[in-house]
N, C-alpha and C. Protein backbone atom coordinates (compact mmCIF):
# COMPACT_ATOMS: atom_id res chain seq x y z
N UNK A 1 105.33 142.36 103.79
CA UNK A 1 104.42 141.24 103.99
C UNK A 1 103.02 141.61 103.51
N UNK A 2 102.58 140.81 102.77
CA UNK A 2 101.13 140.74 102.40
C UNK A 2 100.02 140.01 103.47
N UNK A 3 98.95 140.84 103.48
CA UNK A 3 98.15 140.30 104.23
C UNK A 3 97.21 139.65 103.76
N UNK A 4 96.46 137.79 103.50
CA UNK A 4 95.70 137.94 102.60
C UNK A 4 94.97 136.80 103.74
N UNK A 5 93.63 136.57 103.90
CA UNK A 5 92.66 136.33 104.42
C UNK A 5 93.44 135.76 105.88
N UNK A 6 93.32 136.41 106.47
CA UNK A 6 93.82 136.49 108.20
C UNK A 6 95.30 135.88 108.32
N UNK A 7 96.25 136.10 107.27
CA UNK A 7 97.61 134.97 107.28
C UNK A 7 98.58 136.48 106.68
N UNK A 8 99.45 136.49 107.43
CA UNK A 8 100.95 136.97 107.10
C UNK A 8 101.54 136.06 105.81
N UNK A 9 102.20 136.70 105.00
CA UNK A 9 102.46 135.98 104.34
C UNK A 9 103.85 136.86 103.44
N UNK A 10 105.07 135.37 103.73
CA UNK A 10 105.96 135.97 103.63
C UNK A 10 106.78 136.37 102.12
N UNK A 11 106.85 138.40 102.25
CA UNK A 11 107.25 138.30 100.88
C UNK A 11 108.12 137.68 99.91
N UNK A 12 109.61 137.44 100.45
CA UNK A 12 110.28 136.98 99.34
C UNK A 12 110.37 135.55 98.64
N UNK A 13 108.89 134.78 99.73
CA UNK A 13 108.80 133.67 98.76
C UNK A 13 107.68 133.68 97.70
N UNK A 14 107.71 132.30 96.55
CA UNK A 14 106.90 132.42 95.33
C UNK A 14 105.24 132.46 96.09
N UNK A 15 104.69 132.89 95.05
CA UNK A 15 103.18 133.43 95.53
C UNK A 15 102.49 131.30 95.89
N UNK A 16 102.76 129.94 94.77
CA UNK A 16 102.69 129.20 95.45
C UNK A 16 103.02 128.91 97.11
N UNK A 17 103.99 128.88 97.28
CA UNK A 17 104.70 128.49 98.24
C UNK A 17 104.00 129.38 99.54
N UNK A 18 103.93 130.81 99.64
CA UNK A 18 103.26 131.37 100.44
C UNK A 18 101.62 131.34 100.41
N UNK A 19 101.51 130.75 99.50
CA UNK A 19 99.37 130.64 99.65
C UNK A 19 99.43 129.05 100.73
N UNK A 20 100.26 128.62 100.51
CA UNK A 20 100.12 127.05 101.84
C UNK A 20 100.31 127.53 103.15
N UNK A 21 100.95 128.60 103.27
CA UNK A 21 100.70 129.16 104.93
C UNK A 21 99.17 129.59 105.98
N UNK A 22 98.17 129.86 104.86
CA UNK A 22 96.95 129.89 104.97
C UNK A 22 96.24 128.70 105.21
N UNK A 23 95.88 128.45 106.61
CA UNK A 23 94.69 127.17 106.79
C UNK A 23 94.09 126.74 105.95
N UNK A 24 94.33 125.52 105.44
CA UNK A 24 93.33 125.15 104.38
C UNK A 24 93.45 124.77 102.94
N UNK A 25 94.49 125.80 102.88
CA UNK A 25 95.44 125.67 101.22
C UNK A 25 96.39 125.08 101.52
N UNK A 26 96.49 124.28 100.84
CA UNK A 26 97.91 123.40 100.65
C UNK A 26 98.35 123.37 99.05
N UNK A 27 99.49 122.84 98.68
CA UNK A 27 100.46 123.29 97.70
C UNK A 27 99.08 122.88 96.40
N UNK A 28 98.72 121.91 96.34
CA UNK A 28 97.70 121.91 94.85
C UNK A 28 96.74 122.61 95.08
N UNK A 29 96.59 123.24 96.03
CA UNK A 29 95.40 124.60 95.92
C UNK A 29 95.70 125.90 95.80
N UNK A 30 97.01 125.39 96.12
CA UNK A 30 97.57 127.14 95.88
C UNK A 30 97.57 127.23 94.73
N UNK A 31 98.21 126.18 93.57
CA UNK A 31 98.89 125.62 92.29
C UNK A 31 97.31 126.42 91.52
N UNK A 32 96.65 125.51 91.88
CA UNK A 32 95.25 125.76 91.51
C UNK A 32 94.90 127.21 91.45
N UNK A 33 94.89 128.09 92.82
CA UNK A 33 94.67 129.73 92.66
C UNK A 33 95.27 130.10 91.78
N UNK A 34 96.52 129.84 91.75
CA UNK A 34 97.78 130.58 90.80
C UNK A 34 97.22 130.40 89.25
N UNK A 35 97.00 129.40 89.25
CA UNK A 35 96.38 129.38 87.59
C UNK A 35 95.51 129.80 87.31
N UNK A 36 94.53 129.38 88.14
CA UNK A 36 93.47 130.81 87.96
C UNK A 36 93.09 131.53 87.70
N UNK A 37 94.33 132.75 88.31
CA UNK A 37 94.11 134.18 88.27
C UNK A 37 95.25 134.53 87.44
N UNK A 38 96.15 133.39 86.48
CA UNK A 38 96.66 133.43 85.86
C UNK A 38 98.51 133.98 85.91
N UNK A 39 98.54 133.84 87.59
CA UNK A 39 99.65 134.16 87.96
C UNK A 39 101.24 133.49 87.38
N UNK A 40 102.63 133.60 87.19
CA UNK A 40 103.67 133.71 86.64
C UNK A 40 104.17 132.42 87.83
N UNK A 41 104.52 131.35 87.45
CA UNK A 41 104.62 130.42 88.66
C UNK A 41 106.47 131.00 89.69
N UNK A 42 107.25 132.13 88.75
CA UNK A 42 108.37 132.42 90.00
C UNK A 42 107.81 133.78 90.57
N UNK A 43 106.56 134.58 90.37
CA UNK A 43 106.80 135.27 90.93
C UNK A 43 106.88 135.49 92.21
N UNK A 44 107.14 136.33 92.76
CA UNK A 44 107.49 136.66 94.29
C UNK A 44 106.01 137.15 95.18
N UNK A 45 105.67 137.24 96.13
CA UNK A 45 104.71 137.90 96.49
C UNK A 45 104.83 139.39 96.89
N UNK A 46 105.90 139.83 97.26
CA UNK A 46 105.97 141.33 96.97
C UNK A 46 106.22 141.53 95.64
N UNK A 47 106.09 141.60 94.18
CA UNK A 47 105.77 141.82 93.30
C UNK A 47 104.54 141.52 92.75
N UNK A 48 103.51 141.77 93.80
CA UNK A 48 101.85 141.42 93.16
C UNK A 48 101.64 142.78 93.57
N UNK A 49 100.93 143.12 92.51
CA UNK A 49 100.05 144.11 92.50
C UNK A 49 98.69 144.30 93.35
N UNK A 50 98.09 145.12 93.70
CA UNK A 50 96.86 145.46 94.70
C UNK A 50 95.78 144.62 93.54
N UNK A 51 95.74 144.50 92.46
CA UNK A 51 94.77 144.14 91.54
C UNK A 51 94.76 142.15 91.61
N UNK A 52 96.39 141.92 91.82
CA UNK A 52 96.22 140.71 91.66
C UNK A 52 96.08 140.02 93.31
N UNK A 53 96.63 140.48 94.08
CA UNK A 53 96.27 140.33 95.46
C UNK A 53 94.43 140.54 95.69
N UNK A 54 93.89 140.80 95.32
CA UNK A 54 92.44 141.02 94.94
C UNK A 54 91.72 140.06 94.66
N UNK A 55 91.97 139.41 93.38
CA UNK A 55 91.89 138.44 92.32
C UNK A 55 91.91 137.06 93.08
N UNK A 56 93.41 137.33 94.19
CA UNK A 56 93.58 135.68 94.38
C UNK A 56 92.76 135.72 96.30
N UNK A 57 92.38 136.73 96.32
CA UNK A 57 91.36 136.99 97.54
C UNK A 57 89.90 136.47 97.14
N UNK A 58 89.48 136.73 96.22
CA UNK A 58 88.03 136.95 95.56
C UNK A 58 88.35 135.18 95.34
N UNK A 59 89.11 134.66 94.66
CA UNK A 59 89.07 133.25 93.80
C UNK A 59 89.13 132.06 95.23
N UNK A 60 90.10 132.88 95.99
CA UNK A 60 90.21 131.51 97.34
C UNK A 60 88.57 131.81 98.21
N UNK A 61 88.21 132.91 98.70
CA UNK A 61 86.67 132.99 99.38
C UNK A 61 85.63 132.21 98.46
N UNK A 62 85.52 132.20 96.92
CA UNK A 62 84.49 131.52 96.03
C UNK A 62 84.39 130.21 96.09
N UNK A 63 86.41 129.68 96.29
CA UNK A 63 85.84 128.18 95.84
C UNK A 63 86.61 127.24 97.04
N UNK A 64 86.95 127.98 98.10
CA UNK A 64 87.78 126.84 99.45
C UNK A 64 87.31 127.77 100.61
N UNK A 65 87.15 126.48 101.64
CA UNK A 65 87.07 127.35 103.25
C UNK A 65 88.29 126.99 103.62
N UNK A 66 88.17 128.33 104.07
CA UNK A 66 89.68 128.35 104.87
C UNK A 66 89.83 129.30 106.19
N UNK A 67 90.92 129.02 106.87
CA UNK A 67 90.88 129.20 108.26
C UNK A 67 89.62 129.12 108.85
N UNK A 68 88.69 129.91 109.71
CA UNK A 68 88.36 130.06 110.77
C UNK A 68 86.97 129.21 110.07
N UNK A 69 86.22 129.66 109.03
CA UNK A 69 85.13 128.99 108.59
C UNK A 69 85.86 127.40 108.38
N UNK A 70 86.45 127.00 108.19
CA UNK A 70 87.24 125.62 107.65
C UNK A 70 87.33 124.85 109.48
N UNK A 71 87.88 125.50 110.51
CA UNK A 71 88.54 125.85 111.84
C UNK A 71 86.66 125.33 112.55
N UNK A 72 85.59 125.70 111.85
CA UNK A 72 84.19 125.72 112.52
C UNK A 72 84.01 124.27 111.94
N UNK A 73 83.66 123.83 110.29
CA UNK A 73 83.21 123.28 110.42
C UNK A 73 83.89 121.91 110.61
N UNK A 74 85.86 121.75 111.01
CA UNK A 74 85.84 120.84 111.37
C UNK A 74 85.09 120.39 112.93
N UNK A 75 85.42 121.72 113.89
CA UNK A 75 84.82 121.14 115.30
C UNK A 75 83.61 120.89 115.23
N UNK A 76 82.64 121.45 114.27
CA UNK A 76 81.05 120.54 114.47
C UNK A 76 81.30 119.25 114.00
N UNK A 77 81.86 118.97 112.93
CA UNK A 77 81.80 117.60 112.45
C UNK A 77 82.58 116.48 114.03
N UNK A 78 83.09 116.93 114.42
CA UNK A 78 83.94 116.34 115.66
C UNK A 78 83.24 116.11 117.04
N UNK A 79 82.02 117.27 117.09
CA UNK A 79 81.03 117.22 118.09
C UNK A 79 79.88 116.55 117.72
N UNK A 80 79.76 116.27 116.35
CA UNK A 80 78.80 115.28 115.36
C UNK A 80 79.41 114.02 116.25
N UNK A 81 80.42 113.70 115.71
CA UNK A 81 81.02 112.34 115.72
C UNK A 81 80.48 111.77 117.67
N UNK A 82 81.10 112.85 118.41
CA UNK A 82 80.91 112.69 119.89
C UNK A 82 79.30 112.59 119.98
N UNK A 83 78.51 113.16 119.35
CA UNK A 83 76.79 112.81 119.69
C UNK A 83 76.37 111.70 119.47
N UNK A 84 76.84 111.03 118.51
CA UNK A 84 76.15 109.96 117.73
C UNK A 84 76.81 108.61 118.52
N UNK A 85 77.90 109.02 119.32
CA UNK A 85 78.68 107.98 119.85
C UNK A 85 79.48 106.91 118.97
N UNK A 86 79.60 107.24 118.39
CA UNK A 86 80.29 106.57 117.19
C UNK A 86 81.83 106.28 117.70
N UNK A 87 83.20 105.50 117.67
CA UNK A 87 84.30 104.81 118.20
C UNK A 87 85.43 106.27 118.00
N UNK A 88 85.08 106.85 116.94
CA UNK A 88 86.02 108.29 117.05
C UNK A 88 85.59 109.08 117.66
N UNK A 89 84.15 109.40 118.10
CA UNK A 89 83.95 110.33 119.07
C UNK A 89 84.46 110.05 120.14
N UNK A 90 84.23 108.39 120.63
CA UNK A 90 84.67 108.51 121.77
C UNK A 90 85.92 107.99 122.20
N UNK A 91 86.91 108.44 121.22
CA UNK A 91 88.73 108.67 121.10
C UNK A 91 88.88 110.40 120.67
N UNK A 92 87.73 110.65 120.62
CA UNK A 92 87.96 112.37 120.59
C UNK A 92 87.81 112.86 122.19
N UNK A 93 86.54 112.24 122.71
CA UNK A 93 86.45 112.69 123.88
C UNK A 93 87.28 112.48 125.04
N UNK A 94 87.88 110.96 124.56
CA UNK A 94 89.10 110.58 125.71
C UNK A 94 90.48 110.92 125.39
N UNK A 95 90.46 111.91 124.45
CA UNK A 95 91.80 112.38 123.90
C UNK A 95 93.10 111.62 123.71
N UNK A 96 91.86 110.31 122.80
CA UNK A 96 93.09 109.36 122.13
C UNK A 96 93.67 109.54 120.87
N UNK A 97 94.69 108.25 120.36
CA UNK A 97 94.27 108.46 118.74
C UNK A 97 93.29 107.82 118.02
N UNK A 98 92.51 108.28 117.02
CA UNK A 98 91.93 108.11 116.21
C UNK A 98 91.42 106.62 115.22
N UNK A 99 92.94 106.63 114.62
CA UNK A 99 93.37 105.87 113.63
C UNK A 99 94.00 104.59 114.01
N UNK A 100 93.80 103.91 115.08
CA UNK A 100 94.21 102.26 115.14
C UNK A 100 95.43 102.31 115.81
N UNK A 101 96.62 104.12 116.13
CA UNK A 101 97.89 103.88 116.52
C UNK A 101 97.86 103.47 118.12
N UNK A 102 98.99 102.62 118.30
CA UNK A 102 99.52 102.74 119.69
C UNK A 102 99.65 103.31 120.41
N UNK A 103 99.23 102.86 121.55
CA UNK A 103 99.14 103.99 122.99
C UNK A 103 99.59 103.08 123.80
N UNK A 104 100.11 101.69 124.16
CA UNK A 104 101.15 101.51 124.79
C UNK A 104 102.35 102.01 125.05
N UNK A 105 102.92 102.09 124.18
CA UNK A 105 105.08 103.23 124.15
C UNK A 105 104.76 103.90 123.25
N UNK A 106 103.62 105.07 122.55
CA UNK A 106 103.83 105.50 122.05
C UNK A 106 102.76 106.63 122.09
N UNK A 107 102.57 107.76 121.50
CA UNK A 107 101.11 108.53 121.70
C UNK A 107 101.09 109.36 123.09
N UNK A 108 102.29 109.69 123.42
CA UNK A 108 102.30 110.06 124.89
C UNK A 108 102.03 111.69 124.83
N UNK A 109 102.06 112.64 123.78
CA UNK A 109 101.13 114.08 123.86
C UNK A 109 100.31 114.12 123.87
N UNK A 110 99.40 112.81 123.20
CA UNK A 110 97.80 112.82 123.47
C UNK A 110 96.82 112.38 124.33
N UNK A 111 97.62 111.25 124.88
CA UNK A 111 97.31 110.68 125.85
C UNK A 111 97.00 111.37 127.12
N UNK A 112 95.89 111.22 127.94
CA UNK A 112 95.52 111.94 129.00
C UNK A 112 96.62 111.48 130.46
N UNK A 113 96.87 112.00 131.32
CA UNK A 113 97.72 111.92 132.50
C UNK A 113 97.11 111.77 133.34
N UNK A 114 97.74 109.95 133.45
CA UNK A 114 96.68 109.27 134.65
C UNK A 114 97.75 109.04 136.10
N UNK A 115 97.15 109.69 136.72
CA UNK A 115 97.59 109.77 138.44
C UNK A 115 97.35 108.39 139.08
């Protein structure tokens, strides 16, 4: 297993496929690293070298946040939303949904538990 910015990452799949396990990257950003740094689209991730494991370290910190910096600035933007009082803050704060869905028969993990 390769370790590449705080994510396990499992060897015998393609170096795409394992850069989406990392917060933040998803498959056209991985697509994106990979070309990049000019990577072989079957290779494996235990067949990267310390040089190219490097490469695709250096290229994802330059141009995407990911995990924990990515992990920060969604919760400020979310504690933004709750200051300003705005209709999603305050479905953030009452731990509804968001987006217009149902909370009559439906939405019942998010929904708070009323006694």
């Amino acid at each position: 297993m390769s370790y590449i910015l705080g994510t396990n990452l499992v060897s015998n799949e393609q170096v795409e496929i394992a850069l989406t396990r990392i917060f933040g990257i998803g498959l056209k950003k991985a697509i994106q690293v990979c070309d990049q740094s000019g990577l072989n689209d079957n290779i494996k991730v235990n067949k990267l070298t310390k040089y190219q494991i490097d490469q695709i370290i250096k290229i994802i910190s330059q141009n995407y946040l990911v995990d924990s910096e990515l992990e920060r600035v969604i919760q400020r933007d979310i504690k933004q939303l709750m200051s300003i009082g705005c209709y999603r803050g305050f479905r953030h704060n009452a731990g509804l949904p968001l987006r217009g869905q149902r909370t009559h028969t439906n939405a019942k993990t998010c929904r708070p538990i009323e006694l």
